[in-house]
Protein backbone atom coordinates (compact mmCIF):
# COMPACT_ATOMS: atom_id res chain seq x y z
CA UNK A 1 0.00 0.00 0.00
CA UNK A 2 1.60 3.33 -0.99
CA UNK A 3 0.52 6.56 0.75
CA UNK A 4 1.31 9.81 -0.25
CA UNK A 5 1.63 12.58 1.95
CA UNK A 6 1.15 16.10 0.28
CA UNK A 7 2.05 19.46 1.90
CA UNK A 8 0.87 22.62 1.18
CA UNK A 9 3.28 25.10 2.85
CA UNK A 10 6.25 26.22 1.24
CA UNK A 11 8.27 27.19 4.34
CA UNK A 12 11.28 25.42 5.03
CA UNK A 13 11.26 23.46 8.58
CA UNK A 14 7.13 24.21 8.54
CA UNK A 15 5.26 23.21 11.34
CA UNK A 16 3.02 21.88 8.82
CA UNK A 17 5.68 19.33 7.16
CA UNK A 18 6.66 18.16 10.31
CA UNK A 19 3.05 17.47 11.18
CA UNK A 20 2.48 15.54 7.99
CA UNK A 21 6.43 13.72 8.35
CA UNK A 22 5.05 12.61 11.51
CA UNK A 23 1.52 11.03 10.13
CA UNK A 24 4.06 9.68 7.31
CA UNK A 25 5.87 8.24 9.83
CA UNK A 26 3.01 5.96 11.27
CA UNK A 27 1.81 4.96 7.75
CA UNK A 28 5.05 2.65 8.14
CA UNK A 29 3.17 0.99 11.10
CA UNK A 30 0.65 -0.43 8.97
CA UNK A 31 2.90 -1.86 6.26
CA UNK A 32 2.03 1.03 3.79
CA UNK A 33 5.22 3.24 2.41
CA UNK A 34 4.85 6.36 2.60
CA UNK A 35 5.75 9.03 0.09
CA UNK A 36 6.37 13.01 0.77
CA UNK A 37 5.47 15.44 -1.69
CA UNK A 38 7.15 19.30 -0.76
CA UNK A 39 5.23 21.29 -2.97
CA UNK A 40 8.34 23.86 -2.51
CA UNK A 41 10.39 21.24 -4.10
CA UNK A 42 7.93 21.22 -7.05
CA UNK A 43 8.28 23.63 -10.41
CA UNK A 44 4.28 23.86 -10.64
CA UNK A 45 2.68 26.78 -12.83
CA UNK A 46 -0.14 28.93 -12.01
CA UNK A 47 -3.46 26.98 -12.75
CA UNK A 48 -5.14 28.04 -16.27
CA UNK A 49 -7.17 25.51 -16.94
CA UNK A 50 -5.39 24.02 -19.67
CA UNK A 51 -5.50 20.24 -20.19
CA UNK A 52 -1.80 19.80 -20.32
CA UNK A 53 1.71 22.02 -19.30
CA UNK A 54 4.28 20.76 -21.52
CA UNK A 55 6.99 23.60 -20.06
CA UNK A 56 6.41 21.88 -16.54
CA UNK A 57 6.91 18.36 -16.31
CA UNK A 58 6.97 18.66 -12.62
CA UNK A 59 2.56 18.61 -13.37
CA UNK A 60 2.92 15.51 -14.94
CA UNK A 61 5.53 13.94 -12.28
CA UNK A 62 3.03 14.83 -9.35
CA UNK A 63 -0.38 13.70 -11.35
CA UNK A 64 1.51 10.09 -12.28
CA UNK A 65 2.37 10.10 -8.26
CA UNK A 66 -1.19 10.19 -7.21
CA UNK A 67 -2.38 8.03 -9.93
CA UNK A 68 0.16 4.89 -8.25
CA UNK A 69 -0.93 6.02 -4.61
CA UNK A 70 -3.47 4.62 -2.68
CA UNK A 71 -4.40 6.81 0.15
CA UNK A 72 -3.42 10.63 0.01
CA UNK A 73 -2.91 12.86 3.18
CA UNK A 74 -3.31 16.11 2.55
CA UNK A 75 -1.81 18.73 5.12
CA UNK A 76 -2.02 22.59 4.90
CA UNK A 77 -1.49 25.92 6.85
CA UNK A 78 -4.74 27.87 7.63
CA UNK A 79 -4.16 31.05 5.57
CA UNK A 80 -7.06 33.80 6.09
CA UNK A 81 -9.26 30.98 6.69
CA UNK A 82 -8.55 28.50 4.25
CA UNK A 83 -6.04 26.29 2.49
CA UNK A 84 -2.74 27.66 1.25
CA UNK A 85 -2.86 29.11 -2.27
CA UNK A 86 0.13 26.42 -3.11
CA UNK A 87 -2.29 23.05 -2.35
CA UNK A 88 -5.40 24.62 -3.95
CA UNK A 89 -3.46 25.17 -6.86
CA UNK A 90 -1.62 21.81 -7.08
CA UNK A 91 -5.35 20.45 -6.98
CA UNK A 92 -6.22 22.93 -9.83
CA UNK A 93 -3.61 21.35 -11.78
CA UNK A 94 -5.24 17.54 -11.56
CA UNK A 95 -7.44 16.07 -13.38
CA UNK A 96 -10.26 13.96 -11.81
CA UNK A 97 -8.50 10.53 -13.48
CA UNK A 98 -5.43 11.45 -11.70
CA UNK A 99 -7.14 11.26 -8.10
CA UNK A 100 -10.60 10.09 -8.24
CA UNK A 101 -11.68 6.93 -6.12
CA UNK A 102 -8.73 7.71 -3.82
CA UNK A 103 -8.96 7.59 -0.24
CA UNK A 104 -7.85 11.22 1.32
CA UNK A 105 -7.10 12.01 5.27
CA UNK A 106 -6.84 15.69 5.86
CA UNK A 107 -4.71 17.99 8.56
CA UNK A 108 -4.69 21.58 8.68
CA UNK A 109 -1.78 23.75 11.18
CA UNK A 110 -2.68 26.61 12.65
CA UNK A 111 -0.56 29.09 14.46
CA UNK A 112 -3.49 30.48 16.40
CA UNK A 113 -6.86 28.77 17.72
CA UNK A 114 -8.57 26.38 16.19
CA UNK A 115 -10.74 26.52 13.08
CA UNK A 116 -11.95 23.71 10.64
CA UNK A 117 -12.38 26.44 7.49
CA UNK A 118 -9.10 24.92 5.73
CA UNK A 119 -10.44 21.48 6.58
CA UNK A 120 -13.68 22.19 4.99
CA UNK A 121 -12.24 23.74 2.08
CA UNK A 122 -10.22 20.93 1.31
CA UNK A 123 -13.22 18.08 2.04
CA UNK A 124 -15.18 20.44 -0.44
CA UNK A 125 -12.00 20.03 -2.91
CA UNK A 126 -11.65 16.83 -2.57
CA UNK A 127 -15.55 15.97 -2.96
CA UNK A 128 -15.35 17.59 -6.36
CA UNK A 129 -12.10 15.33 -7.58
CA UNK A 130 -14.36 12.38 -6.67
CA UNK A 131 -11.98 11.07 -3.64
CA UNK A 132 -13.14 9.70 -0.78
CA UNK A 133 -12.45 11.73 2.07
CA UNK A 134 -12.47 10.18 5.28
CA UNK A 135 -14.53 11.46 8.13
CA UNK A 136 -11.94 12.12 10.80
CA UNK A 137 -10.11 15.06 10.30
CA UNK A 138 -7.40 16.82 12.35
CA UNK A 139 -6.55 20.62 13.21
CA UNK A 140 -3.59 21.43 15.35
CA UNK A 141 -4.09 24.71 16.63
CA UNK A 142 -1.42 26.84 18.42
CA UNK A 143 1.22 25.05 16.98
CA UNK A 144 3.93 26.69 17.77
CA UNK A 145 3.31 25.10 21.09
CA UNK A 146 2.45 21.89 19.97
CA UNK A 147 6.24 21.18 18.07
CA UNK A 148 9.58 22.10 19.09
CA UNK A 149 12.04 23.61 16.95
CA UNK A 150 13.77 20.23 15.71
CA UNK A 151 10.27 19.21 14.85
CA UNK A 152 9.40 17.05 17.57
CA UNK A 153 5.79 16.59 18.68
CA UNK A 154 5.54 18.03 22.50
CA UNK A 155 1.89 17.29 22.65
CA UNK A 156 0.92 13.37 23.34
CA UNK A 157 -2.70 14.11 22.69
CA UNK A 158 -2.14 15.25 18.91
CA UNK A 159 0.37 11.86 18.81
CA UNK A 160 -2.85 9.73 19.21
CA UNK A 161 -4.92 11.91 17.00
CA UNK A 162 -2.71 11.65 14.15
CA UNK A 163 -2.51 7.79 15.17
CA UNK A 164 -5.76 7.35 14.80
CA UNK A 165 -5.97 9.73 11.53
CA UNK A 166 -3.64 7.49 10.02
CA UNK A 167 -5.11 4.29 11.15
CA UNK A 168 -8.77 5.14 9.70
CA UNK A 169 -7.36 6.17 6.75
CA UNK A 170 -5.52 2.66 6.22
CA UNK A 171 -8.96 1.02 7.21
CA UNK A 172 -11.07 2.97 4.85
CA UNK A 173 -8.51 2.14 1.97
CA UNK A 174 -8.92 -1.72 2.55
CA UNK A 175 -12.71 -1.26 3.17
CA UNK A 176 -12.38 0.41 -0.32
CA UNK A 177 -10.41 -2.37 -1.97
């Protein structure tokens, strides 16, 4: 089983990355790889609705990824109440062949209180690429309490949230099978 993680800030050592590196990391207890995509690390134009970007192969390189994955975890900053520009637009890019049928987990970071509106946006996303978003969702609020600066999870109850996260995800994918 091959999961791929996707995240949606482009800040290096993001609270958000490390969030999603740690969900990635307890894919591997379920016998699923995991896979990281650093949309930073990515050569992605501006969405313009056209069918195909032959000047950025990088589109086709992350549409083939999600095509071979099984389960997708999406994880994004709450900007202004909603998902970073950088996801929604790697979304933009896909088309619903690339993605549809797949089973999607979802995690928003926040550095304030918490919210669901990026959550929301993204289930709403999601819906309209024809995945299969699972119901559990998770927003880490505050979290520049919630990590310390080498990226290590200070907060036990978030460690069994994204436990869980990850391990209803895995179920829904084999339910799916």
């Amino acid at each position: 089983m091959k999961i791929i993680g996707i995240c949606g800030s482009l800040r290096v050592h993001s609270r958000t990355s490390m969030a999603l590196k740690l969900a990635l990391e307890k894919v591997k207890n379920w016998e699923a790889t995991p896979h990281i995509v650093e949309l930073r690390d990515l050569n992605l134009p501006f969405c313009s609705g056209e069918k195909e970007y032959a000047n950025y192969p990088d589109v086709e390189t992350l549409r083939d990824m999600l095509k071979t994955a099984d389960g997708i975890i999406l994880a994004t900053p709450e900007y202004h109440g909603s998902m970073s520009g950088s996801l929604k637009n790697a979304l933009d890019l896909l088309h619903n062949e690339d993605i549809e049928g797949k089973v999607v987990a979802l995690i928003s970071v926040l550095g304030g209180e918490m919210s669901t509106n990026a959550l929301q946006t993204m289930r709403m996303v999601c819906r309209h690429l024809h995945t299969w978003v699972i119901p559990d969702q998770l927003a880490i609020s505050n979290s520049f309490q919630v990590f310390d600066s080498q990226g290590n999870l200070l907060d036990k109850g978030i460690e069994a949230k994204l436990e869980m996260l990850v391990q209803n995800l895995v179920k829904a994918i084999h339910k799916l099978r």
